[in-house]
N, C-alpha and C. Protein backbone atom coordinates (compact mmCIF):
# COMPACT_ATOMS: atom_id res chain seq x y z
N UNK A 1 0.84 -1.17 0.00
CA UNK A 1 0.00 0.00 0.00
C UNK A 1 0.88 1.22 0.00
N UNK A 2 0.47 2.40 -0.62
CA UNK A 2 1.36 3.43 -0.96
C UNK A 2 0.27 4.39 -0.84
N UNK A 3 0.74 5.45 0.61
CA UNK A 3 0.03 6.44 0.51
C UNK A 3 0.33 7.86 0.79
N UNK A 4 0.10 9.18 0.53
CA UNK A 4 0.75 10.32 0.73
C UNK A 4 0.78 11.22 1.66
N UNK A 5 0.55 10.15 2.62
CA UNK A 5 0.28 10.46 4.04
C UNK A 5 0.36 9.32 4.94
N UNK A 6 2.15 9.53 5.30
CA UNK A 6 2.40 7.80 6.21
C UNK A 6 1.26 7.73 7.36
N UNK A 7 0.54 9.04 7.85
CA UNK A 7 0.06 8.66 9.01
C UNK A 7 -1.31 8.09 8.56
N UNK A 8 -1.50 7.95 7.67
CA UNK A 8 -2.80 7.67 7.34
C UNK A 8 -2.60 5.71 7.99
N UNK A 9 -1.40 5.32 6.96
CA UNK A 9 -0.66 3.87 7.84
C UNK A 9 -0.52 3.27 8.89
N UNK A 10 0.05 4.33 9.96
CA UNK A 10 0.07 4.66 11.06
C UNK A 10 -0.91 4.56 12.12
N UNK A 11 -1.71 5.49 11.61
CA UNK A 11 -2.95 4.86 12.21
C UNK A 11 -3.90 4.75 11.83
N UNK A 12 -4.39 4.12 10.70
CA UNK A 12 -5.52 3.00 10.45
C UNK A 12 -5.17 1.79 10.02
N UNK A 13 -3.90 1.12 9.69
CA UNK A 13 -3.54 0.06 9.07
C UNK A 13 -3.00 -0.32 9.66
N UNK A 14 -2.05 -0.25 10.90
CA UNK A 14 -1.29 -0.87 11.91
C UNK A 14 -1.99 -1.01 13.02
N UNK A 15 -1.99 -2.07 13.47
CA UNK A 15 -1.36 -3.61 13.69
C UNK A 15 -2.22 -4.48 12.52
N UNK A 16 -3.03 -4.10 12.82
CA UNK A 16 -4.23 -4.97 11.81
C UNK A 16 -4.09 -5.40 10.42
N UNK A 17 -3.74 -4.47 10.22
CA UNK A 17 -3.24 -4.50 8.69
C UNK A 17 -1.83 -3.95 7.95
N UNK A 18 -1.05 -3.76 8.23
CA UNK A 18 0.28 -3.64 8.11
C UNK A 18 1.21 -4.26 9.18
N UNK A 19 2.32 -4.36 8.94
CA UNK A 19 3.19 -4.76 10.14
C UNK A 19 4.49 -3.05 10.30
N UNK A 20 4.47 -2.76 9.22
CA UNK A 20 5.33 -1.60 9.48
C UNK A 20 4.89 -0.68 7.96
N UNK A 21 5.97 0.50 8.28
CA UNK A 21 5.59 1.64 7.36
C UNK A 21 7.01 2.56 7.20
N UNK A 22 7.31 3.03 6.08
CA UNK A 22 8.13 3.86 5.60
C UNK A 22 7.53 5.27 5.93
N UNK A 23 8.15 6.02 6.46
CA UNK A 23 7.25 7.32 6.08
C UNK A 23 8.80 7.84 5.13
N UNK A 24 8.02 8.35 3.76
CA UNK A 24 8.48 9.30 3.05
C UNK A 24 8.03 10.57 2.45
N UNK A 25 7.10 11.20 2.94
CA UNK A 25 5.88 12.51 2.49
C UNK A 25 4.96 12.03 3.22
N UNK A 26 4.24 13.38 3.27
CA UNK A 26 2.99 13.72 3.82
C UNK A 26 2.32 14.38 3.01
N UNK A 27 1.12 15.00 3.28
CA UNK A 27 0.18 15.49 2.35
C UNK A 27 -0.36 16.91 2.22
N UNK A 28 0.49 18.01 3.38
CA UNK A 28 -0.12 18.88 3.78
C UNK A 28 1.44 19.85 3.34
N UNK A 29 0.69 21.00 2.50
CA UNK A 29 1.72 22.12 2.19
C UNK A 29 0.59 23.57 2.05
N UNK A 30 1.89 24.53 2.50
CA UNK A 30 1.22 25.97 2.30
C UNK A 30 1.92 26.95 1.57
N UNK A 31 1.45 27.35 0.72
CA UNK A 31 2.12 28.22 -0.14
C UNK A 31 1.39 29.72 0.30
N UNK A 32 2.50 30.49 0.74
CA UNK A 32 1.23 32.02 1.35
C UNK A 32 1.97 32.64 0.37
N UNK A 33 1.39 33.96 -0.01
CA UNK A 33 2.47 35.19 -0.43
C UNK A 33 1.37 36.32 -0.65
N UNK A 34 1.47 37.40 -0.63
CA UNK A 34 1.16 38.50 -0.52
C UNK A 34 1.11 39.12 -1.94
N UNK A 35 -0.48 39.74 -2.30
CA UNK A 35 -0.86 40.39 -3.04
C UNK A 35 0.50 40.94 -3.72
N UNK A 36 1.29 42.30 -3.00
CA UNK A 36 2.46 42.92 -3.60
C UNK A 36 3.71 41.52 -3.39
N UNK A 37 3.60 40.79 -3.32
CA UNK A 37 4.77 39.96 -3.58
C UNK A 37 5.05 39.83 -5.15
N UNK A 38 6.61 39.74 -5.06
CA UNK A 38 6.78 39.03 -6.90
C UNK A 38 6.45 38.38 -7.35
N UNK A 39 5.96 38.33 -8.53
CA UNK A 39 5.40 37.11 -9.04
C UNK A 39 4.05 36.76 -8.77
N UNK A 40 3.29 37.16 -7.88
CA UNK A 40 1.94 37.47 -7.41
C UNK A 40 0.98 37.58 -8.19
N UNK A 41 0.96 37.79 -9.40
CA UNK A 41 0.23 38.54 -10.54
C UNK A 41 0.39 37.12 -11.61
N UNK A 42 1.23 36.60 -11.55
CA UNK A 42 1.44 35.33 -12.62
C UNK A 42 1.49 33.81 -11.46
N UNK A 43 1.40 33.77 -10.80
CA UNK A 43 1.36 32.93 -9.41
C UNK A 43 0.07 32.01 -9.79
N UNK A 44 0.44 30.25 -10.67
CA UNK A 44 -0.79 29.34 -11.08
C UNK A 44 0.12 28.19 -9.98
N UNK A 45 -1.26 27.25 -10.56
CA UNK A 45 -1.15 26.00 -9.88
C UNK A 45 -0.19 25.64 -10.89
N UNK A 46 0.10 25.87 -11.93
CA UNK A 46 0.57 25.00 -12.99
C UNK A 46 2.39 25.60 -13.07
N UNK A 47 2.32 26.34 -12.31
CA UNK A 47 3.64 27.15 -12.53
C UNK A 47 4.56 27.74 -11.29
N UNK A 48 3.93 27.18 -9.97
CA UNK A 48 4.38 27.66 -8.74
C UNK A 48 5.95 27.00 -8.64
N UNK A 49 6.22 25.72 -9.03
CA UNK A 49 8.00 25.18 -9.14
C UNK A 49 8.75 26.39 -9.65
N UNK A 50 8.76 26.57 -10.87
CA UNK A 50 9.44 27.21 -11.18
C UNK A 50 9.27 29.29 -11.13
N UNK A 51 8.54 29.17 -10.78
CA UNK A 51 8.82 30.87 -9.43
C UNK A 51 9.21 30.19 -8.24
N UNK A 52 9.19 29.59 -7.68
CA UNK A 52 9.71 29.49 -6.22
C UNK A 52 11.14 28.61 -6.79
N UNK A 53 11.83 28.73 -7.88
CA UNK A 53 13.16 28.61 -8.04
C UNK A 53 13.59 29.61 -8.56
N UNK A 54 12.44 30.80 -8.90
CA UNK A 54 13.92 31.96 -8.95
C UNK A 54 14.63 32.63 -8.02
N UNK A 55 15.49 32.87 -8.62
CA UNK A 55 16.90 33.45 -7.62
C UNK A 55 16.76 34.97 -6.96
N UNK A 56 15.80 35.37 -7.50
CA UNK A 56 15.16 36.53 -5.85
C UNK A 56 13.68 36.41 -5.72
N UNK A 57 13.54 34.89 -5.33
CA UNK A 57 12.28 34.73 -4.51
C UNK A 57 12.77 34.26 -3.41
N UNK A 58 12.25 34.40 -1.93
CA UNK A 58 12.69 34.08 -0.65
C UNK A 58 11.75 33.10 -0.25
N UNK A 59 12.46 32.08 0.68
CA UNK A 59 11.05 30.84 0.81
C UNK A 59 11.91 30.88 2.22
N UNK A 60 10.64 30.63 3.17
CA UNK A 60 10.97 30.28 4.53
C UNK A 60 9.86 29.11 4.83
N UNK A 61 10.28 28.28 5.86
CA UNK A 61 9.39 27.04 6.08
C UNK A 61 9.19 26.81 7.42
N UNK A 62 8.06 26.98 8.13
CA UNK A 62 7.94 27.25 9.70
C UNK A 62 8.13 25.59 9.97
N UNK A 63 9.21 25.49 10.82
CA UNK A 63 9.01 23.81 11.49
C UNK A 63 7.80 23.57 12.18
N UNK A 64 6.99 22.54 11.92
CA UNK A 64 5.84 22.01 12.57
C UNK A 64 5.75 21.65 13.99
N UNK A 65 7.33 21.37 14.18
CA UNK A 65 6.89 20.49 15.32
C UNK A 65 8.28 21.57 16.57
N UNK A 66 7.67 23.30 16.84
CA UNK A 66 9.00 23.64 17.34
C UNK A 66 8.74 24.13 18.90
N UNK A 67 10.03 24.17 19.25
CA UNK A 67 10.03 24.00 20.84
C UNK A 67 9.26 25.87 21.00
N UNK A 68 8.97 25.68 22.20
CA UNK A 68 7.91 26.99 22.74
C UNK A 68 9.05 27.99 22.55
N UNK A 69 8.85 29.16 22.00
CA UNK A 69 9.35 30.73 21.82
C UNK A 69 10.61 30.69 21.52
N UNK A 70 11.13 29.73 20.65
CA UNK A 70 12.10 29.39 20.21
C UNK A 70 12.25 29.57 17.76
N UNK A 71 11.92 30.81 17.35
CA UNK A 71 11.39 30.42 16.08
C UNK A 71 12.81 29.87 15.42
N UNK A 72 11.51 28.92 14.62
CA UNK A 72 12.78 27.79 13.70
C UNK A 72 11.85 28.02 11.98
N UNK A 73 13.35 28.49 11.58
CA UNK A 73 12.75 28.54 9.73
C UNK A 73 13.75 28.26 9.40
N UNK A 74 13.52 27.88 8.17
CA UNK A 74 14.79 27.55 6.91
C UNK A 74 14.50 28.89 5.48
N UNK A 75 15.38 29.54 5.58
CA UNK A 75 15.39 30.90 4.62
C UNK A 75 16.35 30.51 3.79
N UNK A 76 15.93 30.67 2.42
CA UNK A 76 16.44 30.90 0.95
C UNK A 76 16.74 32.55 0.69
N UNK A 77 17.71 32.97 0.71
CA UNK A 77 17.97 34.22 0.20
C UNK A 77 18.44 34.72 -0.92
N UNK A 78 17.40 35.66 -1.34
CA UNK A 78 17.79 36.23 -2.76
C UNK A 78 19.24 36.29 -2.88
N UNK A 79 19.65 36.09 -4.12
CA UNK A 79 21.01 36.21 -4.39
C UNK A 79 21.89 35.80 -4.91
């Protein structure tokens, strides 16, 4: 079984029905950006890869799982 969301595995298919599980992806992403952001104006479903690989777009990624008042991102900087 192959699904895009290990926890889905996790917990409805284990013990009962699986014996173990790979997690490699999940299923949940957010793409935000702001009206005046670049690229904002041409910003599709069909075309978001390649704007979020140009070289002055900034991408930060809030960790899901982060310790209290401690902020954790991963920043891409123009340049």
């Amino acid at each position: 079984m192959l699904s895009a969301d290990y926890s889905v595995i996790d917990n409805l298919l284990i013990p009962e029905y699986a014996s173990w599980n790979i997690r490699f992806a999940s299923n949940e992403i957010v793409i935000a950006y702001r009206p005046e952001s670049a690229y904002s104006s041409i910003f599709r479903e069909d075309n978001w890869p390649d704007i979020l690989l140009k070289d002055d777009v900034i991408i930060g990624r809030a960790d899901p799982m982060p310790i209290p008042a401690i902020p954790h991102s991963i920043r891409r900087q123009a340049g």
